[in-house]
Protein backbone atom coordinates (compact mmCIF):
# COMPACT_ATOMS: atom_id res chain seq x y z
CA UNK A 1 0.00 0.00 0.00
CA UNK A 2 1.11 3.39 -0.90
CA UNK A 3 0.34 5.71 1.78
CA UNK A 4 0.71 9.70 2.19
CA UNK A 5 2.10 11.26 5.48
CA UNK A 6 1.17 14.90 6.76
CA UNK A 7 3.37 16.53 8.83
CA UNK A 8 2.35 19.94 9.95
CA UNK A 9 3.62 22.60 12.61
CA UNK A 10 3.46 25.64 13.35
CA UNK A 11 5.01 27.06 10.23
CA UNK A 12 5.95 24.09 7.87
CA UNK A 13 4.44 21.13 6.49
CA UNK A 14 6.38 18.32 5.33
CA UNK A 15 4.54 15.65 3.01
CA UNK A 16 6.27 12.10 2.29
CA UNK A 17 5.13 8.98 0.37
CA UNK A 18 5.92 5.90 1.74
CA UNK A 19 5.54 2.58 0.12
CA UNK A 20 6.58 -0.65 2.17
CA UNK A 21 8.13 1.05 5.19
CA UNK A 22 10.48 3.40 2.63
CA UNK A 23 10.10 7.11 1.37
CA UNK A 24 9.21 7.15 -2.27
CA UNK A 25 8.14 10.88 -2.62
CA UNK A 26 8.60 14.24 -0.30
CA UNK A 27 7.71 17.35 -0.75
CA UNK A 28 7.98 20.67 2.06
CA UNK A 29 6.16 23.78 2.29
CA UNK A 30 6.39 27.09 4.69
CA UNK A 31 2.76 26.70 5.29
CA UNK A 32 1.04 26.21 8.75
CA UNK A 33 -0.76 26.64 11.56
CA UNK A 34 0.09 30.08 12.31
CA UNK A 35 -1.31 30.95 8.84
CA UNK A 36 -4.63 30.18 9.99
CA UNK A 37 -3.75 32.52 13.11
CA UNK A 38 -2.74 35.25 11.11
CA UNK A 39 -5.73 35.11 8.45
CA UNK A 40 -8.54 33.72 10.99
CA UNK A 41 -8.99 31.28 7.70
CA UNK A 42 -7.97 27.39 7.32
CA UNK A 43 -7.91 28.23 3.44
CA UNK A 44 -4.62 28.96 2.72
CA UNK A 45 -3.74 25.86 5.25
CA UNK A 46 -5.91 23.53 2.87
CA UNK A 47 -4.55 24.96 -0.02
CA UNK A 48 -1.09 24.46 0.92
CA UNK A 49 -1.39 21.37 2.50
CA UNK A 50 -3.27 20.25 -0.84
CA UNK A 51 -0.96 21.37 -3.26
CA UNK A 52 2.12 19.40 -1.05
CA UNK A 53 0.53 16.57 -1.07
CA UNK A 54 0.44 16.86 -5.26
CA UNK A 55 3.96 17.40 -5.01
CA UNK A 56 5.27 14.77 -3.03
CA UNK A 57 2.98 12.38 -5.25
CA UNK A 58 4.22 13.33 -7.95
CA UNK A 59 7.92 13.37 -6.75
CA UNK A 60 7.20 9.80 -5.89
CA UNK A 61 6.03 9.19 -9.84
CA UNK A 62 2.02 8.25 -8.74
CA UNK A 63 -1.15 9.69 -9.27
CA UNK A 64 -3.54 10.62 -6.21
CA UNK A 65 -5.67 7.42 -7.22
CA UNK A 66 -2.58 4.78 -5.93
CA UNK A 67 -2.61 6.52 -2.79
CA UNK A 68 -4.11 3.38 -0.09
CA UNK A 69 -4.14 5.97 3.04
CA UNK A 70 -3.10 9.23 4.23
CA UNK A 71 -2.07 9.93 7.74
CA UNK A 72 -1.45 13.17 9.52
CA UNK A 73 -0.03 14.53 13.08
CA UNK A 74 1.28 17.58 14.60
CA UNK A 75 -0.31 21.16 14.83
CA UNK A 76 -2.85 20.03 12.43
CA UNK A 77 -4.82 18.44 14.72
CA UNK A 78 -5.21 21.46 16.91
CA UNK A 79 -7.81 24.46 17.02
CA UNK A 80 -6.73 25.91 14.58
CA UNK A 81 -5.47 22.79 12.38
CA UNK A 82 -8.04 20.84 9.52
CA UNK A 83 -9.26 18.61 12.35
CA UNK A 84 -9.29 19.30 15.86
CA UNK A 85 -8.58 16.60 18.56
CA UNK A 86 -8.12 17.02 22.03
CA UNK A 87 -4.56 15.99 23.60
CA UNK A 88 -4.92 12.99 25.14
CA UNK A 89 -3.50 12.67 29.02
CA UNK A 90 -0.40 10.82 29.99
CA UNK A 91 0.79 8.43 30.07
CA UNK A 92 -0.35 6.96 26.79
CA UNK A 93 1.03 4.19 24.73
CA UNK A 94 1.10 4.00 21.35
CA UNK A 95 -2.25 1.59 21.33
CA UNK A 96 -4.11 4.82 23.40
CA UNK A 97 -3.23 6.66 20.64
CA UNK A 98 -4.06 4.82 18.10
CA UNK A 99 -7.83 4.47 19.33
CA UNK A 100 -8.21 7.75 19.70
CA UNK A 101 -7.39 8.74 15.67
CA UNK A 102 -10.28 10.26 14.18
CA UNK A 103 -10.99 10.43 10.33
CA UNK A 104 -12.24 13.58 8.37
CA UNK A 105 -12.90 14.63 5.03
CA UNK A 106 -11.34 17.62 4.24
CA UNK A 107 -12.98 17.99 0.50
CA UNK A 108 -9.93 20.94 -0.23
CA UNK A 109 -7.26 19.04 0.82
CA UNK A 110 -7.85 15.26 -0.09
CA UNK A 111 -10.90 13.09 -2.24
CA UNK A 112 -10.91 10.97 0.74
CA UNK A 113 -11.21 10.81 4.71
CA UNK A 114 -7.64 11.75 6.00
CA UNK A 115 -6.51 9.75 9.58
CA UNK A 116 -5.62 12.01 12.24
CA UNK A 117 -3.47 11.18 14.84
CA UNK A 118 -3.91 13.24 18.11
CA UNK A 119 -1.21 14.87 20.35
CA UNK A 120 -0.29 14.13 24.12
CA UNK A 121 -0.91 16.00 27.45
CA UNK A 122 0.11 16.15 30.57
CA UNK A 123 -2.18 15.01 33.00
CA UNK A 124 -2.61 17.79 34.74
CA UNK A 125 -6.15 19.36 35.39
CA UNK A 126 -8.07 22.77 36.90
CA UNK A 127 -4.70 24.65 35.94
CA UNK A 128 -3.58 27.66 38.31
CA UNK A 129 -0.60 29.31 39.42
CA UNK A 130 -0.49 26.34 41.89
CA UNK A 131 0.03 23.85 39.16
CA UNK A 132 0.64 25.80 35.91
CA UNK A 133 4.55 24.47 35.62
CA UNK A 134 3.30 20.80 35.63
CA UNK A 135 1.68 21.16 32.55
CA UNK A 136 2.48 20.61 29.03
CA UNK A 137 1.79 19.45 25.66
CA UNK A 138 2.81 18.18 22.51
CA UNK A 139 1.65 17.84 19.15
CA UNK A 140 3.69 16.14 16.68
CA UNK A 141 6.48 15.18 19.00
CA UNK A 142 4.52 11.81 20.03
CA UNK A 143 4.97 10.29 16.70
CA UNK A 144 8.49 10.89 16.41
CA UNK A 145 8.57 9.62 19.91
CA UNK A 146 7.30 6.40 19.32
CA UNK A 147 8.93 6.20 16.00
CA UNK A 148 12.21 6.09 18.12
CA UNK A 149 10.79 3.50 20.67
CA UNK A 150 10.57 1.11 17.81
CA UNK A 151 13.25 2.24 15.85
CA UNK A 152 15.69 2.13 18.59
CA UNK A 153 14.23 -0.73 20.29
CA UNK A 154 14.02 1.42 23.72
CA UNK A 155 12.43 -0.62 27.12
CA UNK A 156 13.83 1.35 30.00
CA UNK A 157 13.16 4.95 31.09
CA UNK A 158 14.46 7.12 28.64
CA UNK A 159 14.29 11.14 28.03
CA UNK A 160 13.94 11.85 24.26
CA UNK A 161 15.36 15.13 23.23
CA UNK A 162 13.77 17.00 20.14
CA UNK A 163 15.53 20.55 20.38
CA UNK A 164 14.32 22.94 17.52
CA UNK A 165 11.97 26.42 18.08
CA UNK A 166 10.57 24.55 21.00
CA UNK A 167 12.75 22.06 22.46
CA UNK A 168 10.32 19.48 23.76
CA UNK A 169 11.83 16.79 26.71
CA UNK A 170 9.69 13.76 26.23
CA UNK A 171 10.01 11.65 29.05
CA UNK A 172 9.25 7.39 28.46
CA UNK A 173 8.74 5.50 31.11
CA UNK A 174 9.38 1.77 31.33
CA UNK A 175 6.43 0.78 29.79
CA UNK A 176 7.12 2.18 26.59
CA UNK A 177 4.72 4.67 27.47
CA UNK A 178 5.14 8.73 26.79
CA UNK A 179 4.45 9.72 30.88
CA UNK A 180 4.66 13.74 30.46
CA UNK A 181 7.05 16.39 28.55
CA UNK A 182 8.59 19.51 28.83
CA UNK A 183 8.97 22.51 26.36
CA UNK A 184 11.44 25.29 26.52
CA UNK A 185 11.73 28.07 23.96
CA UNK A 186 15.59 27.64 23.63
CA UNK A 187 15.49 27.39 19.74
CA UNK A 188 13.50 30.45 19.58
CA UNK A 189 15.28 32.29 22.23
CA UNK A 190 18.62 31.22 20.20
CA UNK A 191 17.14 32.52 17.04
CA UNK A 192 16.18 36.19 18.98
CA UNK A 193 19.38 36.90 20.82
CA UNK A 194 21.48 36.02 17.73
CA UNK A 195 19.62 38.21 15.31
CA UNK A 196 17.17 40.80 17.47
CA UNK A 197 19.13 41.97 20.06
CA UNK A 198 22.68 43.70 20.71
CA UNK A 199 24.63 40.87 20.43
CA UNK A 200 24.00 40.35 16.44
CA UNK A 201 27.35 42.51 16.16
CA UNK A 202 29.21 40.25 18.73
CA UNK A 203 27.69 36.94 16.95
CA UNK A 204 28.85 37.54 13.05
CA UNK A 205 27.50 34.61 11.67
CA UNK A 206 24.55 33.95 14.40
CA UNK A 207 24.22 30.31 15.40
CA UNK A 208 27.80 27.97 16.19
CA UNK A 209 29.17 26.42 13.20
CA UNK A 210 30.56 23.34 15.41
CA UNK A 211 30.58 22.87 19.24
CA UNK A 212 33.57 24.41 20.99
CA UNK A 213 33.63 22.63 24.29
CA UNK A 214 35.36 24.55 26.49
CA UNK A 215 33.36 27.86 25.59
CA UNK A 216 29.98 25.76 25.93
CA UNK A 217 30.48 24.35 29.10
CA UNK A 218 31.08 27.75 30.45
CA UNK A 219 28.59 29.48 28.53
CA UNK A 220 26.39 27.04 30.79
CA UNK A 221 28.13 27.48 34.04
CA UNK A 222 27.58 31.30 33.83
CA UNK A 223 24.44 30.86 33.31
CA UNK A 224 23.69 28.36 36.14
CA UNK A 225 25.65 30.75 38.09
CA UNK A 226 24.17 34.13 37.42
CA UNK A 227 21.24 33.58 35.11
CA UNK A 228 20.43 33.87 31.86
CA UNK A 229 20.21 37.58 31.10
CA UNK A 230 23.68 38.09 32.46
CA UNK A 231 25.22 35.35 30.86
CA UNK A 232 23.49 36.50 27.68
CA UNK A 233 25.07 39.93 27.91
CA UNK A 234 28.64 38.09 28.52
CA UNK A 235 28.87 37.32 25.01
CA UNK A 236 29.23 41.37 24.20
CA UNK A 237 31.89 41.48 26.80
CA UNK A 238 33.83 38.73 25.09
CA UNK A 239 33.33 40.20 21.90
CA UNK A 240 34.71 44.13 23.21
CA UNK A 241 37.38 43.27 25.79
CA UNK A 242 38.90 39.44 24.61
CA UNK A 243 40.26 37.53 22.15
CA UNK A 244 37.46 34.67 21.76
CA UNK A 245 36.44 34.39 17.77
CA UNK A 246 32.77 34.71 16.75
CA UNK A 247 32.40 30.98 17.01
CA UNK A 248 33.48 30.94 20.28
CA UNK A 249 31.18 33.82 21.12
CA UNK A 250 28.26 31.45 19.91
CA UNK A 251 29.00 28.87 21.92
CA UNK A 252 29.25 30.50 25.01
CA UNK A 253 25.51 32.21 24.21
CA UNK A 254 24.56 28.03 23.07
CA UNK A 255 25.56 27.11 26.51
CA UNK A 256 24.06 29.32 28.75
CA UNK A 257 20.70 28.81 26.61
CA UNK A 258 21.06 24.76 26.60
CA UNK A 259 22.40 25.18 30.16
CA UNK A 260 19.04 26.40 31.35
CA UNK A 261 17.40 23.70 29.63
CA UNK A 262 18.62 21.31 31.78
CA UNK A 263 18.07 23.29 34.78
CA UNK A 264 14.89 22.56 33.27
CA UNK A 265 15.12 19.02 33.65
CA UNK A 266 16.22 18.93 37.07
CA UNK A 267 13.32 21.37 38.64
CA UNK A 268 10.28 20.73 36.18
CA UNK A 269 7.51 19.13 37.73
CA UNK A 270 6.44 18.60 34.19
CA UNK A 271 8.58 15.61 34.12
CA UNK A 272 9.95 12.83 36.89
CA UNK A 273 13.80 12.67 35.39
CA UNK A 274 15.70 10.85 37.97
CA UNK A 275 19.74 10.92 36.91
CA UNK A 276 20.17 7.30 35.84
CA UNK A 277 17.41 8.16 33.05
CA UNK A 278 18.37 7.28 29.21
CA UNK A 279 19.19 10.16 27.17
CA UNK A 280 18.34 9.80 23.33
CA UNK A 281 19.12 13.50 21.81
CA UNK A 282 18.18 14.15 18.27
CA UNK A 283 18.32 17.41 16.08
CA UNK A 284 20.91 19.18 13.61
CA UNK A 285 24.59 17.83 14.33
CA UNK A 286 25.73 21.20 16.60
CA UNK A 287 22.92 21.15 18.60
CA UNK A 288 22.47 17.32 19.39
CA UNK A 289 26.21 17.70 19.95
CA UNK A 290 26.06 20.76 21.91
CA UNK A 291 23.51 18.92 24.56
CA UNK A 292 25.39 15.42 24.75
CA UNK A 293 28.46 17.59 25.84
CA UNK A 294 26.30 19.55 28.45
CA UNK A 295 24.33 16.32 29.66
CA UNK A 296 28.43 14.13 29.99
CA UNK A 297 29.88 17.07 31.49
CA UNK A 298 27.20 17.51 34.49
CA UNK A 299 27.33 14.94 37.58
CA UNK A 300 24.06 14.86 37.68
CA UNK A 301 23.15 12.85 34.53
CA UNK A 302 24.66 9.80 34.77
CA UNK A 303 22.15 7.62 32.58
CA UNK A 304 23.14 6.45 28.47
CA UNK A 305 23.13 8.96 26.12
CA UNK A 306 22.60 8.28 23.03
CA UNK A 307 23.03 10.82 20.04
CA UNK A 308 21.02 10.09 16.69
CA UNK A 309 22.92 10.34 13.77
CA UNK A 310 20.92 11.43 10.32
CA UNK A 311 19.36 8.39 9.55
CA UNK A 312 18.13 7.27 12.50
CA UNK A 313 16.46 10.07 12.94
CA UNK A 314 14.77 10.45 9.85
CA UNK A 315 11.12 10.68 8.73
CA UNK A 316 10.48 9.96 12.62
CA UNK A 317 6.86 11.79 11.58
CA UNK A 318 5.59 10.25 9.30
CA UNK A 319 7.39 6.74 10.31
CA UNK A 320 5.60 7.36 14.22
CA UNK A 321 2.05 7.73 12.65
CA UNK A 322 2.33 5.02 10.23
CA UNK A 323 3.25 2.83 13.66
CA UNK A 324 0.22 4.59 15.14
CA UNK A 325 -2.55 3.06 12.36
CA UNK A 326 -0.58 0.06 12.39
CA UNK A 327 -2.30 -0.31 15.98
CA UNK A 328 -5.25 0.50 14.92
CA UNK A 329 -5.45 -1.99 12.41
CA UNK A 330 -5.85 0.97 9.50
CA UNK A 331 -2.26 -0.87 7.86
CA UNK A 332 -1.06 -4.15 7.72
């Protein structure tokens, strides 16, 4: 069976065709979510997420009529998505999610009903400034989180890292079950400070172009030490009164932003990470790097970490929600 895979976020969707547990076709457009935010219309959603799927169709040398099935996760399932689901509360396995997939024709994007595969929640309720912190949610992140259960063949408790705008902390407990998550805004706050603020003169080139170890770790120490602000404004110091290239510049600012993150780890009540937990750490090659060398270099992780390399992490979309209908009996 040839079937179609939706990924959309906030401000992408991805599109692949897969065809006996391979990518045939793929096709990616800057269309999402936030367009129906900006417009208060789904329509130009549809249309792009219609005219994607075309593309990676045709990329994959079919017509629409071979399709079998078409599957889709992440921010498209929320309010203001093509089919809203509620999250579902933690923990959940992949067989809760998979009953709770609803089907919906969505005439301007596909002929036929489209499988949508809902996100995850923390199971937190009658939120407050008591209990605000303990809550979280993801949508998106638990197919590529299950994708890696089965991919990697994971049975103990294990914290999956998927740093990007939002770096979500997926925590799996030993059931093979997603038990809560985390979310920081260090991609976003990376993306800000390099380009937005005062230190775009002090950063040259913006993000690090490979992981300088030294300047990372204390990049992260500074900012353990005397927050995140200060730390941030280090970086200008460096730049006007020391010898430290723009590279090294970056990495300092990478550090004290990842730094927090697992500050993050150790305080959330989000998550239960205990320090013998796995670490599994995907994302581009600086940053995955960037956070193995933060988690080894602090006492308090002493779990296996694991880094992804390219193909391993892969497709995890698209190859998560095609594990999800598996379940519920929608593939064979």
């Amino acid at each position: 069976m040839n079937i179609v895979t939706i990924d959309t976020g906030t401000t992408n969707t991805r599109v692949s065709v897969w065809r006996d547990g391979e990518v045939v076709g793929q096709a990616a457009a800057q269309v999402g979510v936030r367009d129906t935010a900006i417009t208060g219309s789904s329509t130009k959603l549809e249309d792009g997420v219609r005219e994607t799927i075309a593309s990676a169709i045709a990329d994959a040398g079919l017509e629409r009529n071979d399709i079998g099935r078409v599957l889709a996760s992440g921010m498209i399932t929320s309010n203001m998505g093509l089919c809203e689901i509620p999250h579902i509360p933690a923990p959940a396995g992949i067989d809760d999610l998979a009953k709770a997939m609803r089907e919906s024709l969505v005439e301007n994007v596909w002929h036929q009903p489209i499988w949508f595969v809902p996100g995850v929640r923390n199971p937190v309720e009658h939120i407050g400034l008591h209990n605000c912190e303990a809550m979280d949610m993801m949508r998106g992140e638990e197919t590529e989180s299950f994708a890696l259960i089965e991919r990697l063949g994971i049975v103990e408790p294990t914290v999956i890292v998927l740093p990007g705008s939002h770096s979500k902390f997926v925590s799996i407990d030993a059931h093979q079950r997603i038990d809560g998550c985390v979310t920081t805004l260090a991609g976003e706050l990376l993306q800000v400070i390099s380009h937005d603020t005062i230190l775009a003169g002090s950063l040259k080139e913006g993000f690090a172009r490979r992981v300088d170890p030294e300047m990372l770790l204390a990049g992260a120490a500074e900012s353990k030490k005397i927050g995140l602000g200060r730390a941030c404004f280090s970086v200008r110091i460096l730049d006007q009164f020391a010898v430290y290239d723009a590279n090294a510049r970056a990495n300092f600012l990478l550090g004290a932003v990842l730094g927090s993150d697992l500050l993050t780890l150790k305080n959330s009540s989000a998550i239960r990470m205990s320090p013998g937990t796995r670490f599994v750490i995907s994302g581009k090659p600086v940053l995955r790097d960037a956070i193995a060398r933060l988690v080894e270099g602090d006492d308090f992780f002493s779990g296996t970490v694991t880094v992804l390399d390219d193909d391993e992490q892969r497709d995890l979309a698209g190859y998560g929600a095609i594990a999800v209908a598996r379940h519920r009996g929608l593939i064979d």
